[in-house]
C-alpha atoms as a PDB file:
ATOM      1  CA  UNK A   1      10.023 -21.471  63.573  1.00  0.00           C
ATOM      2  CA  UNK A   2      10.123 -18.400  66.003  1.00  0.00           C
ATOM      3  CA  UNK A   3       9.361 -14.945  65.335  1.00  0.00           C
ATOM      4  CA  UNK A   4      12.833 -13.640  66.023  1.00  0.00           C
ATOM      5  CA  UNK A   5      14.676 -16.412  63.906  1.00  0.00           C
ATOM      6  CA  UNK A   6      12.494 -15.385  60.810  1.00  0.00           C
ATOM      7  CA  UNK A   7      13.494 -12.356  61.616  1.00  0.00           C
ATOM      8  CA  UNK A   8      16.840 -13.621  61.270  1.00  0.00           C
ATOM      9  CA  UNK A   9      16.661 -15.437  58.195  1.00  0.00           C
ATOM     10  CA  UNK A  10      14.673 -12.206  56.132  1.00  0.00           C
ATOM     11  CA  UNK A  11      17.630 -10.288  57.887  1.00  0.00           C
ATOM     12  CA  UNK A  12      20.553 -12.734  56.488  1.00  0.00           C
ATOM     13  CA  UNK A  13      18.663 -13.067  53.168  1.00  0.00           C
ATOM     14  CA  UNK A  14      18.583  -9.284  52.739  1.00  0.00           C
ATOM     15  CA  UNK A  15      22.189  -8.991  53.064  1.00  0.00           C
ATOM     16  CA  UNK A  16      22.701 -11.147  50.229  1.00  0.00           C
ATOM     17  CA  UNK A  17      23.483 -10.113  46.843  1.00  0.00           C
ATOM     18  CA  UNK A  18      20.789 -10.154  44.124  1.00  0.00           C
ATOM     19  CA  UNK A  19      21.732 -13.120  42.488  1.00  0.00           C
ATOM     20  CA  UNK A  20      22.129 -15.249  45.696  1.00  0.00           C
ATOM     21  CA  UNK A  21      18.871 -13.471  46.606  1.00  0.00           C
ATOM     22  CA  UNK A  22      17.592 -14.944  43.359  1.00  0.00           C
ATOM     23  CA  UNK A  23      18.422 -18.453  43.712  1.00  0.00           C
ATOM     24  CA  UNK A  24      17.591 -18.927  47.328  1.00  0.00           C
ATOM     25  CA  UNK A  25      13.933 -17.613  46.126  1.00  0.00           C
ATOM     26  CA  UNK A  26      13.531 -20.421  43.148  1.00  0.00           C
ATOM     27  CA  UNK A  27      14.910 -23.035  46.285  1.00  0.00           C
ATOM     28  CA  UNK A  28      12.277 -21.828  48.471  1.00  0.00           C
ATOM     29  CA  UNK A  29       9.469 -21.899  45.412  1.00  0.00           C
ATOM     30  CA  UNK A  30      11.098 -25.488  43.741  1.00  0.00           C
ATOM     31  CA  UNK A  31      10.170 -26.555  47.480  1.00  0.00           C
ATOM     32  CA  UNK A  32       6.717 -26.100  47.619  1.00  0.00           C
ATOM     33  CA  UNK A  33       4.039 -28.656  45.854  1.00  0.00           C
ATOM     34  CA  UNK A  34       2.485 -27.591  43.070  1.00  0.00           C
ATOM     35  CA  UNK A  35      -1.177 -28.853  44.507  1.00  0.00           C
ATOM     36  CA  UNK A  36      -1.155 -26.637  47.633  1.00  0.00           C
ATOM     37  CA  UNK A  37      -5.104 -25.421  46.680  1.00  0.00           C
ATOM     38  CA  UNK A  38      -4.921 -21.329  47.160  1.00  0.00           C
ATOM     39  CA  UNK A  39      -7.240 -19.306  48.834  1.00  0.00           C
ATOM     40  CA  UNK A  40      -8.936 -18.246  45.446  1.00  0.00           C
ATOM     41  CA  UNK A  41      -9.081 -22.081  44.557  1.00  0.00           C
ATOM     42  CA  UNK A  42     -10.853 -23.399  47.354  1.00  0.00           C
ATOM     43  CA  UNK A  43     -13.416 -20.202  46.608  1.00  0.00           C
ATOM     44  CA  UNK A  44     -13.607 -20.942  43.020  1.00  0.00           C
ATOM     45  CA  UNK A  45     -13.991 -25.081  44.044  1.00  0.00           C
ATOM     46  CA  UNK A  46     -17.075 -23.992  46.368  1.00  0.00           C
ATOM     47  CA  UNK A  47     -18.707 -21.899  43.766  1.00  0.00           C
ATOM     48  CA  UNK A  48     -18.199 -24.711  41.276  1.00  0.00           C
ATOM     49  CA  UNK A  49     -19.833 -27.467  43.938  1.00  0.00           C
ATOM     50  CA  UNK A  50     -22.533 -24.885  44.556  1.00  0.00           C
ATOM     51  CA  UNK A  51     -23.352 -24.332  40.888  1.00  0.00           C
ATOM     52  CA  UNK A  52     -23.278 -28.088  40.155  1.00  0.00           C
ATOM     53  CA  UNK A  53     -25.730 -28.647  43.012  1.00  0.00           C
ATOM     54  CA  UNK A  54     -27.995 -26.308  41.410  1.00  0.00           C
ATOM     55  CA  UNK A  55     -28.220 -28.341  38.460  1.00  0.00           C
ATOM     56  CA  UNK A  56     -26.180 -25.106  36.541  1.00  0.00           C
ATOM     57  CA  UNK A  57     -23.575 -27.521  34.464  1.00  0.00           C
ATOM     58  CA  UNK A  58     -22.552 -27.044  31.253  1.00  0.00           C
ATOM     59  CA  UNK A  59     -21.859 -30.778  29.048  1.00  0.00           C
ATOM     60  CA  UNK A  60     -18.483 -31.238  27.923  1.00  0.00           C
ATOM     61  CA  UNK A  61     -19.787 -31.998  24.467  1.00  0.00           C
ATOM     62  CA  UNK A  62     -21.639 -28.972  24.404  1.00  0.00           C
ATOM     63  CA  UNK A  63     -18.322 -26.973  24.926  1.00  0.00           C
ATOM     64  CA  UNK A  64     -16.189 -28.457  21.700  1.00  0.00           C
END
């Protein structure tokens, strides 16, 4: 999508009356997989891999 038709679209949206506003936003959020990783997971995965590496694990019994 171009620059100027995003434009567009934030322009159109912003015209729109709360409620519409509201529903187009949970469209555009029911749209989007829940196991898109997010900055802070991949950061949080590759301190995890980099503490399990080091031997720094903590058993699963030993937590319950």
């Amino acid at each position: 999508m171009s620059v100027a038709m995003k434009e567009q679209v934030f322009q159109t949206f912003d015209l729109l009356p709360e409620r519409e506003q509201n529903l187009i936003s949970e469209l555009i959020q029911s749209l989007v997989p829940d196991d898109i990783a997010t900055p802070e997971d991949v950061t949080n995965h590759a301190v995890a891999m980099d503490e399990y590496r080091r031997g720094e694990c903590i058993d699963l019994d030993d937590i319950t």
